[in-house]
Protein backbone atom coordinates (compact mmCIF):
# COMPACT_ATOMS: atom_id res chain seq x y z
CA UNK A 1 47.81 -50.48 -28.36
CA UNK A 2 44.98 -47.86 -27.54
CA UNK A 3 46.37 -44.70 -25.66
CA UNK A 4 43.42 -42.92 -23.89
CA UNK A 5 43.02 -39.87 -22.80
CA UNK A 6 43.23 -38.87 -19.57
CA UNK A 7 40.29 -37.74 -17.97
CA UNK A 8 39.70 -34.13 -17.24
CA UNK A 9 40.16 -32.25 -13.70
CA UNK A 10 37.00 -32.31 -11.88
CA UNK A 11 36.40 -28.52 -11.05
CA UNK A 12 36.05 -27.99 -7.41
CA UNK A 13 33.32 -27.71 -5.22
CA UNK A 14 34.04 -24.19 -4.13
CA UNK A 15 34.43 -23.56 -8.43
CA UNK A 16 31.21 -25.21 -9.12
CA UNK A 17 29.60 -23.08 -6.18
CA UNK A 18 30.77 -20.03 -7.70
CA UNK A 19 29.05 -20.78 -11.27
CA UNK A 20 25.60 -21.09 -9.24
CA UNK A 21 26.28 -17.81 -7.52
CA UNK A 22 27.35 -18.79 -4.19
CA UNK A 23 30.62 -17.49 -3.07
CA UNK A 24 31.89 -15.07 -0.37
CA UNK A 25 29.27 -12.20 -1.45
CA UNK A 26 26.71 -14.32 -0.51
CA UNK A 27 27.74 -13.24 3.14
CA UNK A 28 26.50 -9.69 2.38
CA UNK A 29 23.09 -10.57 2.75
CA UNK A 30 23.51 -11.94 6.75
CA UNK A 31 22.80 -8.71 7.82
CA UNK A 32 19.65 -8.50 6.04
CA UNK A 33 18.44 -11.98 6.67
CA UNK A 34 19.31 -11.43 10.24
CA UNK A 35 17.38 -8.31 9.90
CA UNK A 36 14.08 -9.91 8.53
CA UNK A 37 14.02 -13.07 10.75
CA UNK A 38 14.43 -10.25 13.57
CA UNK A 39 12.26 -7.74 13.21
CA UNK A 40 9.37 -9.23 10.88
CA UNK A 41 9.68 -13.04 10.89
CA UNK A 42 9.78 -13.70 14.29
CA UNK A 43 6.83 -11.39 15.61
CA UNK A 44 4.73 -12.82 13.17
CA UNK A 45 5.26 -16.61 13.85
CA UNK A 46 5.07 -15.22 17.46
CA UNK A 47 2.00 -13.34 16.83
CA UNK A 48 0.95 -16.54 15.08
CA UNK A 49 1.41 -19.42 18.16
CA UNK A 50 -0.11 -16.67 20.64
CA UNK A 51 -3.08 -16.08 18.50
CA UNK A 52 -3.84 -19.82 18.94
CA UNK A 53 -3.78 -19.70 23.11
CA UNK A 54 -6.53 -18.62 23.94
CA UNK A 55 -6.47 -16.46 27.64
CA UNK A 56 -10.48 -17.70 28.22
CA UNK A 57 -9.98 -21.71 27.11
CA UNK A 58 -11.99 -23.32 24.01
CA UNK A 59 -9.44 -24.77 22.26
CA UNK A 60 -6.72 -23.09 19.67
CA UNK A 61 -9.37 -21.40 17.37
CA UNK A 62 -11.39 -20.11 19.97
CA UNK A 63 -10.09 -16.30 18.97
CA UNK A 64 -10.93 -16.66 15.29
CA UNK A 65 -14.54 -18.18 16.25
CA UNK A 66 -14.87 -15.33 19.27
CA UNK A 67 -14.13 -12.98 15.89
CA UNK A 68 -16.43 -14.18 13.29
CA UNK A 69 -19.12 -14.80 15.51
CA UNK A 70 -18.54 -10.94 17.13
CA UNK A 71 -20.45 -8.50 14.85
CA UNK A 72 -19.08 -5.66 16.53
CA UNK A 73 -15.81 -7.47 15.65
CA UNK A 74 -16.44 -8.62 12.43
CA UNK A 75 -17.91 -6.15 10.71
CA UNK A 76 -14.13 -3.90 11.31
CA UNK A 77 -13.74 -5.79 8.31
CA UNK A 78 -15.99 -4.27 5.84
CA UNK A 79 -15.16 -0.38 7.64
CA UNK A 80 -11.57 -0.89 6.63
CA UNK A 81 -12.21 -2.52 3.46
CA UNK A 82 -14.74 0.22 2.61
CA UNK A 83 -11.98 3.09 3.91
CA UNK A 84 -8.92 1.68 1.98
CA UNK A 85 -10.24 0.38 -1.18
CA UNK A 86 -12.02 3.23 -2.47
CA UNK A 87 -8.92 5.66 -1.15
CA UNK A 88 -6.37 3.47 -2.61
CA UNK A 89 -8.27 3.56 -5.78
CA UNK A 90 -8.52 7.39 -6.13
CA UNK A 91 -4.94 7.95 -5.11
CA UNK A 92 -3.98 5.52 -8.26
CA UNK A 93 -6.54 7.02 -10.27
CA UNK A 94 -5.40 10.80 -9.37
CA UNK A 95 -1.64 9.74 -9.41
CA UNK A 96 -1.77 8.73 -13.15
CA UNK A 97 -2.56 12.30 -15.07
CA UNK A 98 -0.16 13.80 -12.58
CA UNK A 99 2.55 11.94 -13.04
CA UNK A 100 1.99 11.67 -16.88
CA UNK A 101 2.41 15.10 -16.91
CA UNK A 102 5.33 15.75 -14.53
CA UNK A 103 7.29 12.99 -16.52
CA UNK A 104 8.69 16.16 -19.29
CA UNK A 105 10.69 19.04 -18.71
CA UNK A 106 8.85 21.96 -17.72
CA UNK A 107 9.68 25.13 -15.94
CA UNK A 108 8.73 24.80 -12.27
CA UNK A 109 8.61 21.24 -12.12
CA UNK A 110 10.95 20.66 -9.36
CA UNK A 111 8.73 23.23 -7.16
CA UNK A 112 5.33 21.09 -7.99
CA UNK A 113 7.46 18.32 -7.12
CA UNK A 114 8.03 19.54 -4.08
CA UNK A 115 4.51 20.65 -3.03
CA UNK A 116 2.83 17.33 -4.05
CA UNK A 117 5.51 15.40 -1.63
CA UNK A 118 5.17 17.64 1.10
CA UNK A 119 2.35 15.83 2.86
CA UNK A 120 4.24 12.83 3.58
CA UNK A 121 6.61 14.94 5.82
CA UNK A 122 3.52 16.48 8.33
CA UNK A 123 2.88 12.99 9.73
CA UNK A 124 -0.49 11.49 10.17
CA UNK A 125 -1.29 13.74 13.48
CA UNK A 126 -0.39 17.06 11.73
CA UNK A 127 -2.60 15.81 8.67
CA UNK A 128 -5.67 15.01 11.10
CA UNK A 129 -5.27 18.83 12.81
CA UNK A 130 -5.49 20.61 9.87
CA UNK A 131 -8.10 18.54 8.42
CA UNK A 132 -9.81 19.79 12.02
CA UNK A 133 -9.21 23.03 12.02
CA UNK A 134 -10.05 23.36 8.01
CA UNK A 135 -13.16 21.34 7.98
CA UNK A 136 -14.73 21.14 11.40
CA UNK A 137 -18.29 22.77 11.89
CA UNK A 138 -16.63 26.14 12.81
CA UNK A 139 -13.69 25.80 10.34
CA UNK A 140 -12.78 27.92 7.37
CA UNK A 141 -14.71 25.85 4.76
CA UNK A 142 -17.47 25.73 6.95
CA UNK A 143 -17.49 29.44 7.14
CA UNK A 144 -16.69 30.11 3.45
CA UNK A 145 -19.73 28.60 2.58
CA UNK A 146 -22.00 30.31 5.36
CA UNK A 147 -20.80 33.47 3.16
CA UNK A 148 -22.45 31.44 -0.26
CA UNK A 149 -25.53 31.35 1.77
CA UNK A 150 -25.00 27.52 3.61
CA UNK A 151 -27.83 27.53 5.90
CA UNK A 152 -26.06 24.68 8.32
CA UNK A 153 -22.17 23.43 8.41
CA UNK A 154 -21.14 20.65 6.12
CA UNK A 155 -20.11 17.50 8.99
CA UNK A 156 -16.73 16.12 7.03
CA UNK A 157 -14.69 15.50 9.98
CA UNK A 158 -15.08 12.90 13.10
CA UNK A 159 -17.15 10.82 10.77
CA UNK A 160 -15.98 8.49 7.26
CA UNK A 161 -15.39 11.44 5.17
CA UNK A 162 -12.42 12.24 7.49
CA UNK A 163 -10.35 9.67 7.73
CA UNK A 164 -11.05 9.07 3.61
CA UNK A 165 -9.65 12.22 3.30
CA UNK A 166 -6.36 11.85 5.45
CA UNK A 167 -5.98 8.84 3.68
CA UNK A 168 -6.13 10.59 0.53
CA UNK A 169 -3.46 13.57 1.40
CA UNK A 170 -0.72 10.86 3.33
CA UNK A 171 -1.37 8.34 0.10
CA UNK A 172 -1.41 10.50 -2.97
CA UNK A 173 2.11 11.82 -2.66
CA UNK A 174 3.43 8.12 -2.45
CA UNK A 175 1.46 7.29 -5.26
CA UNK A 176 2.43 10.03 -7.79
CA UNK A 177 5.92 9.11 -6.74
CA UNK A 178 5.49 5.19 -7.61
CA UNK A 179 3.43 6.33 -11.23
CA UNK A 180 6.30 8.71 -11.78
CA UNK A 181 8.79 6.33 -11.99
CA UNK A 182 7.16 3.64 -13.80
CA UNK A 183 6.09 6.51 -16.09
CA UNK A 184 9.49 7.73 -16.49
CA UNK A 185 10.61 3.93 -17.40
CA UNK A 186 8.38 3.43 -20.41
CA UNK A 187 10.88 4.27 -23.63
CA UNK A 188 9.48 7.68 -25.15
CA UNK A 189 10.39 6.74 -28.57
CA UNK A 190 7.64 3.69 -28.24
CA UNK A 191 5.11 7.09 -28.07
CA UNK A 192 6.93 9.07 -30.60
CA UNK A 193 6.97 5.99 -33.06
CA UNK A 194 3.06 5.96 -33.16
CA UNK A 195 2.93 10.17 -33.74
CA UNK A 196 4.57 9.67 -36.47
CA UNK A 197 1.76 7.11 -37.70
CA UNK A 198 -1.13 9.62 -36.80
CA UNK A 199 -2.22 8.37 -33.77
CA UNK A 200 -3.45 11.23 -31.54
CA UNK A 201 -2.49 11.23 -27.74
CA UNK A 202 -5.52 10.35 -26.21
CA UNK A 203 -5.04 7.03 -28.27
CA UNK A 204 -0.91 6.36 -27.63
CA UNK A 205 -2.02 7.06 -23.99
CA UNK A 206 -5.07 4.66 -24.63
CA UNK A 207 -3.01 1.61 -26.36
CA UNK A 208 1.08 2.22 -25.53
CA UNK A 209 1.40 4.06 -22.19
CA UNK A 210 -1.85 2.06 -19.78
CA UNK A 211 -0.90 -1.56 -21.00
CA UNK A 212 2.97 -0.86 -20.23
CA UNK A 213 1.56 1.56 -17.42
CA UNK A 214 -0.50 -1.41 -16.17
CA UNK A 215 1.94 -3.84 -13.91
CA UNK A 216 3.60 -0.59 -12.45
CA UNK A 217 0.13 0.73 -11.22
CA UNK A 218 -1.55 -2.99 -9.67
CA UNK A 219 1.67 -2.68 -7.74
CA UNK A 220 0.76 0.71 -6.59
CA UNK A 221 -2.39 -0.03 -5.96
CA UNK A 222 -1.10 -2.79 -3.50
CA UNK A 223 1.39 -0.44 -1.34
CA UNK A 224 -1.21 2.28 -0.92
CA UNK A 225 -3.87 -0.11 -0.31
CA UNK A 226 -1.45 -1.58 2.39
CA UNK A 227 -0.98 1.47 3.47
CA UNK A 228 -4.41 2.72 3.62
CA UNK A 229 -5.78 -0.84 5.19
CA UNK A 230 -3.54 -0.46 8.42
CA UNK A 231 -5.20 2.96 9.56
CA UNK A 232 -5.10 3.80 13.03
CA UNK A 233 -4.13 7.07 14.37
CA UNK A 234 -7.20 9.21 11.42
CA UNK A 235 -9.68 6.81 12.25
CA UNK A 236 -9.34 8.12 16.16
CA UNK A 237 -8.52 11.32 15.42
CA UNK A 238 -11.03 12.88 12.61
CA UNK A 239 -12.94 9.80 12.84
CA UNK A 240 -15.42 8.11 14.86
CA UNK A 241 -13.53 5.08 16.69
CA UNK A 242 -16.07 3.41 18.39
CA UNK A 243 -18.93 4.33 15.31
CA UNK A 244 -18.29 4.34 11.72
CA UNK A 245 -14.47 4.22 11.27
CA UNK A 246 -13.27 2.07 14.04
CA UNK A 247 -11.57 0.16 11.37
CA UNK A 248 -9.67 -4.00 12.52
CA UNK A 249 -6.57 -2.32 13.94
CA UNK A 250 -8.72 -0.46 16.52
CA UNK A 251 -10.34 -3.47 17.54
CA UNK A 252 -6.61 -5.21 17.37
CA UNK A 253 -5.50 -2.81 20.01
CA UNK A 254 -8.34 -2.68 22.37
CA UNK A 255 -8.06 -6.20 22.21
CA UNK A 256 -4.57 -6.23 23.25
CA UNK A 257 -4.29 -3.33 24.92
CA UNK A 258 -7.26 -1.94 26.86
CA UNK A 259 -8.64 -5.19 27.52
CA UNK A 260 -5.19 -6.93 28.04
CA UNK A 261 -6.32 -9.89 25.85
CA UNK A 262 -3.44 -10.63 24.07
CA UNK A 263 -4.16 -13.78 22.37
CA UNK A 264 -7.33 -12.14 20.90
CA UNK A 265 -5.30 -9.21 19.73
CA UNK A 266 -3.29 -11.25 18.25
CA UNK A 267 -5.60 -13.23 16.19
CA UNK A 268 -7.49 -9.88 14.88
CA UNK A 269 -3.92 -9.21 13.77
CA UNK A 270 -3.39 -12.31 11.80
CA UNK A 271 -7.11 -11.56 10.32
CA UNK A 272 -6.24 -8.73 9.14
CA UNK A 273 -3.18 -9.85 7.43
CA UNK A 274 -4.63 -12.31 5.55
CA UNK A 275 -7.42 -10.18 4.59
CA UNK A 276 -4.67 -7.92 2.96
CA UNK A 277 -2.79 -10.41 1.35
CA UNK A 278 -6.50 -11.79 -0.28
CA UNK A 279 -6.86 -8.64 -1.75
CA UNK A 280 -3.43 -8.32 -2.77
CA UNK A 281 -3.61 -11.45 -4.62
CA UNK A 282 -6.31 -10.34 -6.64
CA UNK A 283 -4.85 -7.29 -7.40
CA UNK A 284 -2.15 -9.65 -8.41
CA UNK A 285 -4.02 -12.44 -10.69
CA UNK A 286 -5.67 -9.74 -12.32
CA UNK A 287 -2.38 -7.90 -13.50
CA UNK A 288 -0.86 -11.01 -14.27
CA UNK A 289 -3.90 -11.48 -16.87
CA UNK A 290 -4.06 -8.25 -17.81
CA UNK A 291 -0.81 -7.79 -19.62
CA UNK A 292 1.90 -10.41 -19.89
CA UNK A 293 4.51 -8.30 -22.37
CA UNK A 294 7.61 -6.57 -21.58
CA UNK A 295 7.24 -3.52 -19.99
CA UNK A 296 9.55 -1.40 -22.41
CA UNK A 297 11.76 0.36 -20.01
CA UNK A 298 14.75 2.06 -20.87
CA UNK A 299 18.15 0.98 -20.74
């Protein structure tokens, strides 16, 4: 006579539930959820189905082909690209030696700390009126170089050079502050371990620090580009709106609001999302071929 054995308990469902990571916790994200499908999901697919109703008839793409065929429309395009690339590039690029440097104890360094974060308290406006006041045709730089001799003033307000260099003193701070902590989470020893095999700093910065560096700054360059790309209140204040700086959300909000053309707001909105996410993507790609590794953080 065989005696088998009897058959093991099935754990429960709630049991098997828990080993995937759903339990009770799982409810602590509802109010985050909730807030996302609130407050960004839903005025986006809204945004979305209005952009496709036109107010003037021609069917649903009749924004996007009023857009593309506009050159006064289409061409906000290259103005913001033009803006936000090249300032999202030198805030990276001035971030890294900054940060590289602030990442060891020195004397003063909460103080420099301090000063370089400073601009993203005075606000966009503030920025704009001091960038008036200090570079403006009758301003002080304008009049420290009339005492070098400057025959005329130097025109770096209301015009590209403006709203560049807003971008430039709102972005930077965020930047150092994004190097600084992927900075401080590259292991030191990773550094010290190739002193100690002769290798000079120029080349541990050149071959350790950029490739684990690398991931840390294409995201970055994403947020400040982001940042930079949705420009509105420099480009009308020390730029030239309706000229050489009136950038896709200008046109977005004439659209929408001056003209009361919602649906073609709308649809310069969704442009200029996808236009940011294309670049993002690159940005993307290219870091993901760029350096594939572990990053070497600590802990």
């Amino acid at each position: 006579m065989t005696v088998t054995a009897p058959a093991p308990d099935r754990p429960s469902v709630k049991h098997r539930l828990a080993e995937r990571g759903v339990d009770r916790t799982l409810l602590l994200l509802v109010p985050g959820v909730l807030f996302v499908v609130l407050l960004f999901a839903y005025p986006v697919l809204y945004g979305l189905q209005l952009s496709f109703q036109p107010s003037e008839g021609g069917g649903p793409f009749a924004n996007y082909r009023r857009f593309f065929s506009d050159p006064y429309l289409f061409d906000t395009i290259w103005i913001t690209l033009r803006l936000a690339l090249p300032a999202a590039l030198i805030n990276v690029l001035a971030s890294i030696p900054i940060a590289y440097r602030m990442r060891g104890r020195f004397r003063g360094k909460r103080l420099l700390t301090t000063i370089l974060v400073v601009p993203i308290t005075l606000g966009t406006v503030l920025t704009a009126e001091g960038l008036i006041r200090y570079l403006d045709p009758v301003g002080w730089f304008n009049k420290i170089l009339a005492l070098f001799g400057a025959d005329e003033p130097v025109r770096l307000v209301h015009n590209y050079w403006g709203v560049l260099f807003s971008l430039i003193i709102t972005g930077l701070p965020f930047a150092f502050l994004l190097t600084l902590s992927y900075l401080s989470g590259i292991d030191p020893t990773l550094e010290q371990a190739a002193a100690t095999l002769g290798a000079d700093r120029r080349r541990r910065f050149r071959y350790i620090t950029l490739p684990l560096l690398a991931p840390g700054l294409a995201i970055t360059f994403c947020l400040t580009f982001v940042l930079a790309f949705s420009v509105f209140p420099s480009a009308y204040l020390v730029g030239l709106p309706q000229g050489e700086t009136r950038v896709i959300s200008i046109a977005a909000y004439e659209a929408a609001f001056r003209d009361s053309d919602y649906p073609l707001g709308s649809a310069i909105a969704m442009i200029m999302a996808v236009v940011m996410l294309a670049v993002i993507g690159l940005v993307l790609l290219w870091r993901s071929r760029l350096y594939r590794g572990a990053t070497g953080g600590k802990g």
